[in-house]
C-alpha atoms as a PDB file:
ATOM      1  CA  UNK A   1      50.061 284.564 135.728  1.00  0.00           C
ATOM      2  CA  UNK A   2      47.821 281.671 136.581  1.00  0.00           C
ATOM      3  CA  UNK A   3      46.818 279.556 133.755  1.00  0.00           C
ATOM      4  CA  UNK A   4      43.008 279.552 132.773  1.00  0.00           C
ATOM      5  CA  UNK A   5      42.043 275.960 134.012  1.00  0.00           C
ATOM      6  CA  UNK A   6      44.368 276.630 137.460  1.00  0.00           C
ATOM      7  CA  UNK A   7      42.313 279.539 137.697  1.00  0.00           C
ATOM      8  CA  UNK A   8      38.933 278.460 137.628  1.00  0.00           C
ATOM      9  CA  UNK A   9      39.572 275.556 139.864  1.00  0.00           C
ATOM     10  CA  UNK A  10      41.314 277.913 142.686  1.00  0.00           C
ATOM     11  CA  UNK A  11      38.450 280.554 142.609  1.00  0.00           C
ATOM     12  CA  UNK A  12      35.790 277.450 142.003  1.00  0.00           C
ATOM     13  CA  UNK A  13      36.856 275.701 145.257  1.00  0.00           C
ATOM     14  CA  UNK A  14      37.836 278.989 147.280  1.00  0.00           C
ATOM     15  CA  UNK A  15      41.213 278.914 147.600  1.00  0.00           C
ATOM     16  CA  UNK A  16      41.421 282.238 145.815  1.00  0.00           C
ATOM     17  CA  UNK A  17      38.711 285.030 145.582  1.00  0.00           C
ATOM     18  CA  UNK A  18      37.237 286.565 142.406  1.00  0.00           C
ATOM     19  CA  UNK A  19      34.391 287.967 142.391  1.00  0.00           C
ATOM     20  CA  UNK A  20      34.768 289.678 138.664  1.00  0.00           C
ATOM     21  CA  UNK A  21      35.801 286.146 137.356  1.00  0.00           C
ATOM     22  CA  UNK A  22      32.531 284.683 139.271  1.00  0.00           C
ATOM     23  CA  UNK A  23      30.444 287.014 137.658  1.00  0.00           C
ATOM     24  CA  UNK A  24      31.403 287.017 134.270  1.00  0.00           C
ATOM     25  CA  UNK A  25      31.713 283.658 134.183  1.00  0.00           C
ATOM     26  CA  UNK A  26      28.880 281.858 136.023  1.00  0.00           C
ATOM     27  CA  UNK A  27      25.125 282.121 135.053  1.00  0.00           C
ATOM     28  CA  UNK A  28      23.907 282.815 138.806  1.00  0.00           C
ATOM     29  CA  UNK A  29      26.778 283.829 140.379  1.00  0.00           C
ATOM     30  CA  UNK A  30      27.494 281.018 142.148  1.00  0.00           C
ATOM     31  CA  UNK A  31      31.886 279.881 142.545  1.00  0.00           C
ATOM     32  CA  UNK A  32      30.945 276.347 142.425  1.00  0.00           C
ATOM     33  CA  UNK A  33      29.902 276.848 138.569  1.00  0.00           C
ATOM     34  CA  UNK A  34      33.514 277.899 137.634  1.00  0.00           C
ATOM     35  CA  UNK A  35      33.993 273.821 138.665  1.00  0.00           C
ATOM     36  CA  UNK A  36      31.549 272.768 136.278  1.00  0.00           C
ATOM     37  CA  UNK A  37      30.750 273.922 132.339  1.00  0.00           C
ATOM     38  CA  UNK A  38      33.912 276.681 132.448  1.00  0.00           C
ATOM     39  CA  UNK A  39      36.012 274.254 133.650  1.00  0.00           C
ATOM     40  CA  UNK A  40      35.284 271.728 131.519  1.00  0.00           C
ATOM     41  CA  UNK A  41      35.150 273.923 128.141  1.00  0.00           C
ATOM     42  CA  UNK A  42      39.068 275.257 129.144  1.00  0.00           C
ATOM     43  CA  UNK A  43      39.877 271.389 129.252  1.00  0.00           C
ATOM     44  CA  UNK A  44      38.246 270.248 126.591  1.00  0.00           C
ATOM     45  CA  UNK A  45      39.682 272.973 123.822  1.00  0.00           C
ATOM     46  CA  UNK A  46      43.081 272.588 125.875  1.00  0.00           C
ATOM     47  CA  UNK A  47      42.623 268.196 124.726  1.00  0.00           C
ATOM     48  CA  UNK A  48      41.361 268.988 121.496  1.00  0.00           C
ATOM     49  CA  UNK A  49      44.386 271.421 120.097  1.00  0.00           C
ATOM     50  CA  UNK A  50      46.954 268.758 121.652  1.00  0.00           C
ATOM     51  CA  UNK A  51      44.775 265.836 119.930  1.00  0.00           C
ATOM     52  CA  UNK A  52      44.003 267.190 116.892  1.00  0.00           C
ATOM     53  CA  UNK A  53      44.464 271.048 116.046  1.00  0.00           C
ATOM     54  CA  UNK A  54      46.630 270.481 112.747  1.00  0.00           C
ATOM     55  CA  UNK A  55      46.233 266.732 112.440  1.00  0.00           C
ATOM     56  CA  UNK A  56      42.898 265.962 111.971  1.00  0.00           C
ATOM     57  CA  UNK A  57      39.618 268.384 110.634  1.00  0.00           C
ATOM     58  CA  UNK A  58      37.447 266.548 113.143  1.00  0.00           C
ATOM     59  CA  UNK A  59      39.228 269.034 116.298  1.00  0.00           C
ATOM     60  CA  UNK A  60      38.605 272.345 114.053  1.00  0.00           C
ATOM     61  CA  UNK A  61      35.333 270.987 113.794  1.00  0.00           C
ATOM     62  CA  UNK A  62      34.684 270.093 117.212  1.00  0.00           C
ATOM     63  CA  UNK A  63      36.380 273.439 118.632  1.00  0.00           C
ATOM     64  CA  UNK A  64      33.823 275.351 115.776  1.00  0.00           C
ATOM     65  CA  UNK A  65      30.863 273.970 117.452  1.00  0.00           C
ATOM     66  CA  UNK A  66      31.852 274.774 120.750  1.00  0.00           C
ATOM     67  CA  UNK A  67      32.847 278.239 120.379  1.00  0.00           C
ATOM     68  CA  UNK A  68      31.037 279.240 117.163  1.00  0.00           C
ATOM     69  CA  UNK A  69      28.042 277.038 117.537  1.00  0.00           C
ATOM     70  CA  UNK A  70      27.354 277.066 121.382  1.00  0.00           C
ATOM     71  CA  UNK A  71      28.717 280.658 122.264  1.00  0.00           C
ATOM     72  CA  UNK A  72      26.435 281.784 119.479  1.00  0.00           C
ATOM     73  CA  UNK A  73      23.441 279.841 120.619  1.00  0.00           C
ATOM     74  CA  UNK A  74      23.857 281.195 124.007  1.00  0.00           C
ATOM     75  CA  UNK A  75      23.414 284.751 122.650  1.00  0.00           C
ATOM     76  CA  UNK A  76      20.996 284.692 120.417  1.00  0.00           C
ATOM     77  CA  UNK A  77      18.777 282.190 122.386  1.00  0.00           C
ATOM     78  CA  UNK A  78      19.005 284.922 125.348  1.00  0.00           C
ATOM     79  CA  UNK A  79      18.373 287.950 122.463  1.00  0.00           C
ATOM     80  CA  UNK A  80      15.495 286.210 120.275  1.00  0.00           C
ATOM     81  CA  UNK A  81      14.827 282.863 122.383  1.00  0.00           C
ATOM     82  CA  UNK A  82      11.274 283.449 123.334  1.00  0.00           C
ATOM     83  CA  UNK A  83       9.448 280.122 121.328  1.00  0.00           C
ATOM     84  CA  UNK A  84      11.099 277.176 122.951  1.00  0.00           C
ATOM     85  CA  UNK A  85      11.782 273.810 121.791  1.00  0.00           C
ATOM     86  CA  UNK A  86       9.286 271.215 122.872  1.00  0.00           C
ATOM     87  CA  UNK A  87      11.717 268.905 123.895  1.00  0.00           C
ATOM     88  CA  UNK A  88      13.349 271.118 126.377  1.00  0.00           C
ATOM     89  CA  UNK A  89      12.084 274.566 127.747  1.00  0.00           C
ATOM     90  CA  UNK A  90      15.153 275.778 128.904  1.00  0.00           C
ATOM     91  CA  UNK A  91      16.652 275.743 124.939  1.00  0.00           C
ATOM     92  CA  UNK A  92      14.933 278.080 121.903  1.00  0.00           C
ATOM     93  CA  UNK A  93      14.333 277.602 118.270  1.00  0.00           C
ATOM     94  CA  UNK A  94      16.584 280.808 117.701  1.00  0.00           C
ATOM     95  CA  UNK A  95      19.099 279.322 119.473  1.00  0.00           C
ATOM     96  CA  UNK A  96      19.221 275.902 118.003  1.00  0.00           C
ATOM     97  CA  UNK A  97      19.450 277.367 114.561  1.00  0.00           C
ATOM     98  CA  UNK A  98      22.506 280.373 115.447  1.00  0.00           C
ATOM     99  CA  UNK A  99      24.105 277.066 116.815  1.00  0.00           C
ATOM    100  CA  UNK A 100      23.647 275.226 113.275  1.00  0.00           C
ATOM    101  CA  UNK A 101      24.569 277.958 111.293  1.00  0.00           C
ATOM    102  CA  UNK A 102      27.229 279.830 113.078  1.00  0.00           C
ATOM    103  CA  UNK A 103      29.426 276.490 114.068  1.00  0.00           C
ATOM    104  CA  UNK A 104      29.035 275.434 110.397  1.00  0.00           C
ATOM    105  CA  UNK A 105      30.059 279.040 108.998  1.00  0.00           C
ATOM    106  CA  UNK A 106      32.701 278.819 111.709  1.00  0.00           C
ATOM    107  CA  UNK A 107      33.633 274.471 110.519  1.00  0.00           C
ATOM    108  CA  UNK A 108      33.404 275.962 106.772  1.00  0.00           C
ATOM    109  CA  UNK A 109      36.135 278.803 107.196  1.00  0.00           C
ATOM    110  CA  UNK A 110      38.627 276.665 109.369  1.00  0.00           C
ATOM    111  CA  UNK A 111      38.120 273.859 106.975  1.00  0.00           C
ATOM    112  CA  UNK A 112      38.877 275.989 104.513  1.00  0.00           C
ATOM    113  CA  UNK A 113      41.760 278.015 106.252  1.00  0.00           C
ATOM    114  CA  UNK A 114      43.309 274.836 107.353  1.00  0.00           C
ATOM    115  CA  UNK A 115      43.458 273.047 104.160  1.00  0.00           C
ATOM    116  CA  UNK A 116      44.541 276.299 102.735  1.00  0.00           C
ATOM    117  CA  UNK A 117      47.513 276.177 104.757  1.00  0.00           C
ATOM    118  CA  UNK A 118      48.252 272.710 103.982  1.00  0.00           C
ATOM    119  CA  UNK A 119      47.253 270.933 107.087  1.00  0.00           C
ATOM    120  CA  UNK A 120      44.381 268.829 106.309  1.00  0.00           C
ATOM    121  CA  UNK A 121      43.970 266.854 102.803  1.00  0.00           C
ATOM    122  CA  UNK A 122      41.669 269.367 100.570  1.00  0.00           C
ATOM    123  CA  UNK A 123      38.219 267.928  99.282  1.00  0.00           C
ATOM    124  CA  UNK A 124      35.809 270.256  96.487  1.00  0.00           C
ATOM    125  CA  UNK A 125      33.699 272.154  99.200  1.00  0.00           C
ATOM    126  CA  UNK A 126      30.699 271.293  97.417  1.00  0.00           C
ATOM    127  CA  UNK A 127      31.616 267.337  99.228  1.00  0.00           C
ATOM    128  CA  UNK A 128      32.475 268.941 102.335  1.00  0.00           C
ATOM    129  CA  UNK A 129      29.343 270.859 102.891  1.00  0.00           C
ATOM    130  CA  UNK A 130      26.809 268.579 103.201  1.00  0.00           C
ATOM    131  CA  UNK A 131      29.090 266.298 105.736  1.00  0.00           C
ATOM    132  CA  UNK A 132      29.850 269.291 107.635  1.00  0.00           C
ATOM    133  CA  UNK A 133      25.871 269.847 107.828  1.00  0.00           C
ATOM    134  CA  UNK A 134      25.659 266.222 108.980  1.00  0.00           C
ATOM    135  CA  UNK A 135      27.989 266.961 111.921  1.00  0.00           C
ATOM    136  CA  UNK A 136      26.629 269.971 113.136  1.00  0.00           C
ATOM    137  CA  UNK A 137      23.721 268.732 112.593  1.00  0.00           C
ATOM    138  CA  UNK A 138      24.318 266.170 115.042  1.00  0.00           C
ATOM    139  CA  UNK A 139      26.066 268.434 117.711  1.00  0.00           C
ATOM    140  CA  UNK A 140      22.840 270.730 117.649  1.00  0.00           C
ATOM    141  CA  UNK A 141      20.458 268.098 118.484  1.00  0.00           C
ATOM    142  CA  UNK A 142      22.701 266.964 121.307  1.00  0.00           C
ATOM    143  CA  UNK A 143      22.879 270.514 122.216  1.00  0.00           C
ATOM    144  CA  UNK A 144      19.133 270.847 122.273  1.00  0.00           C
ATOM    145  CA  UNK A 145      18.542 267.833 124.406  1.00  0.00           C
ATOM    146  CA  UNK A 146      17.339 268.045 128.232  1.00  0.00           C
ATOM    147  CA  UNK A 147      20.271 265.772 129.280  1.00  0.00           C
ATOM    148  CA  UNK A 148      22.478 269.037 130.374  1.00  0.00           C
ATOM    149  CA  UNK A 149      21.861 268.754 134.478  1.00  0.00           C
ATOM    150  CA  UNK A 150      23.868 265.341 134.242  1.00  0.00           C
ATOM    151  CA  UNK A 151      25.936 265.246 130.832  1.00  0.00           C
ATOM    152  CA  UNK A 152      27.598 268.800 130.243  1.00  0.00           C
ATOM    153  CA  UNK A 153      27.144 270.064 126.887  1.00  0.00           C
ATOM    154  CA  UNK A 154      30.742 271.108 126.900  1.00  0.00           C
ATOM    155  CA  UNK A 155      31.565 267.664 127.136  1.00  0.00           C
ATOM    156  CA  UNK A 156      28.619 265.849 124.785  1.00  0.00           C
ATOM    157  CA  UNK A 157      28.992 268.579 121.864  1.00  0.00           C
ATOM    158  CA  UNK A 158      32.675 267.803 121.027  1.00  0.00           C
ATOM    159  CA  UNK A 159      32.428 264.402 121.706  1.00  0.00           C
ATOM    160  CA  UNK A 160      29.501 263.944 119.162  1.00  0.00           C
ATOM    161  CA  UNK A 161      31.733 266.494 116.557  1.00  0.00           C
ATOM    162  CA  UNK A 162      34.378 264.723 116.818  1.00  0.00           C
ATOM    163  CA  UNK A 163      32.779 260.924 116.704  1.00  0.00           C
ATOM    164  CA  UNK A 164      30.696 262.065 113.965  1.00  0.00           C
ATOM    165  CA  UNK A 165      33.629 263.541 111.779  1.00  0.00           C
ATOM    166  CA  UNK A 166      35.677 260.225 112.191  1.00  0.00           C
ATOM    167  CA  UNK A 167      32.972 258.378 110.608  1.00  0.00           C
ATOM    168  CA  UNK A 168      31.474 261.434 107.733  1.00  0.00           C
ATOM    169  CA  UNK A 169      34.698 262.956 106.837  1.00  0.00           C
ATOM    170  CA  UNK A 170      36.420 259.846 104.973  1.00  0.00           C
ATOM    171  CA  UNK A 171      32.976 259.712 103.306  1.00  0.00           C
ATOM    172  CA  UNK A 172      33.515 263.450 101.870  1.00  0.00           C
ATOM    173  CA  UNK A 173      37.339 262.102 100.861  1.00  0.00           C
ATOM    174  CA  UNK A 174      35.662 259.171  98.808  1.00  0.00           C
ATOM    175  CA  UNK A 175      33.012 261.936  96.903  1.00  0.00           C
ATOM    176  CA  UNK A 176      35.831 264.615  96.242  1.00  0.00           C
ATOM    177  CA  UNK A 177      37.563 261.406  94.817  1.00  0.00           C
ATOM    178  CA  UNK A 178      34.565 260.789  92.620  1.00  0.00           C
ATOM    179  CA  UNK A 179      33.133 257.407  94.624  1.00  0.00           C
ATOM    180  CA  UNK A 180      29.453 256.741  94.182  1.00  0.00           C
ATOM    181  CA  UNK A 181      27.627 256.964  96.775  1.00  0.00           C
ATOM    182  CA  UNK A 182      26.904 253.203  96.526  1.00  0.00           C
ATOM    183  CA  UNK A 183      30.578 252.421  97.599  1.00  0.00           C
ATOM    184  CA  UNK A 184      30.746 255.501 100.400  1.00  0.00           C
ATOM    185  CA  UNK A 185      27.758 253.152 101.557  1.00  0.00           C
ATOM    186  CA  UNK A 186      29.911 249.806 101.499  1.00  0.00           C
ATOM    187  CA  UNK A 187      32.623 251.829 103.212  1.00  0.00           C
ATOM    188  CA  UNK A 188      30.165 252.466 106.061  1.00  0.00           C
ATOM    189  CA  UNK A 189      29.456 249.042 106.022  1.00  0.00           C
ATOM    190  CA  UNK A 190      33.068 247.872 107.098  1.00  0.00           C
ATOM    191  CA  UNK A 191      33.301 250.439 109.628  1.00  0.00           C
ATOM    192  CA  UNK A 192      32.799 248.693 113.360  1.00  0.00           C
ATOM    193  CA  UNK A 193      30.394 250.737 114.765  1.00  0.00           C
ATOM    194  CA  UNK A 194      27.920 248.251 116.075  1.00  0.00           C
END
């Protein structure tokens, strides 16, 4: 059996032919796509479990977005899309919100799975939520933007999850600990971000 990523690059570039992988797989039917988004989401989830999986909420988080938030965006966008965002035709209101919701239902239960199972540090939910709202937040509106033909959202949506849950989840540690939200704001302050 050919592993996914070997796949897609062998059917993608021609070596191997097919056609029922092409199809159900690219948006116009077109090989060369198998080289581009598909390819790129197989490597990304492939980096994130080695990276992070167990080790750090900011993968689960990044993986939820992709799969819930995105694969759920794509559907009902396509189902209920018709009003479009200003911003960007090619994106709808109906999907920008199933991407919200459904990657932070989908954050929410591995969060909670995860730290269930003992693998991440456990915070009150009622901390967690709002930072988890603040990172998906953040991967929808990179999601929604027309930058897509030359920055892959496959690429830009974990890369934003996972940036933004380095810097929001220690904040969520410091509330479930009971710090004020005065001194989760000096804690920002040492951070080098600038």
């Amino acid at each position: 059996m050919i592993p996914c990523q070997c796949r897609l690059l062998l059917v993608g570039c021609g070596v191997v032919s097919d056609p029922g992988l092409v199809h159900s797989v690219s948006r116009a039917g077109d090989r060369s796509e198998l080289l581009k988004g598909p390819l790129y989401y197989v490597i990304v989830l492939i980096s994130i479990t080695i990276l992070f999986w167990r080790q750090n909420p900011a993968g689960t988080i990044a993986v939820s977005m992709m799969c819930g938030g995105d694969g759920f965006a794509d559907i009902i966008g396509r189902r209920f899309g018709s009003v479009k965002l200003p911003w960007n035709s090619s994106k709808s209101w109906a999907g920008t919100a199933a991407m919200f919701l459904a990657g932070m239902v989908m954050a929410s239960g591995f969060f909670g799975l995860f730290c269930g199972m003992g693998y991440f540090e456990c915070f009150h939910l009622q901390y967690v939520l709002p930072y988890l709202a603040v990172v998906c937040g953040a991967c929808t509106v990179v999601e929604s933007l027309p930058i897509n033909h030359w920055f892959d959202d496959n690429l830009s949506v974990p890369l934003v999850a996972i940036g933004v849950s380095m810097v929001v989840l220690p904040l969520a540690a410091a509330a479930s600990a009971g710090c004020s939200l005065e001194q989760q704001q000096q804690f920002l302050q040492m951070l080098p971000l600038s």
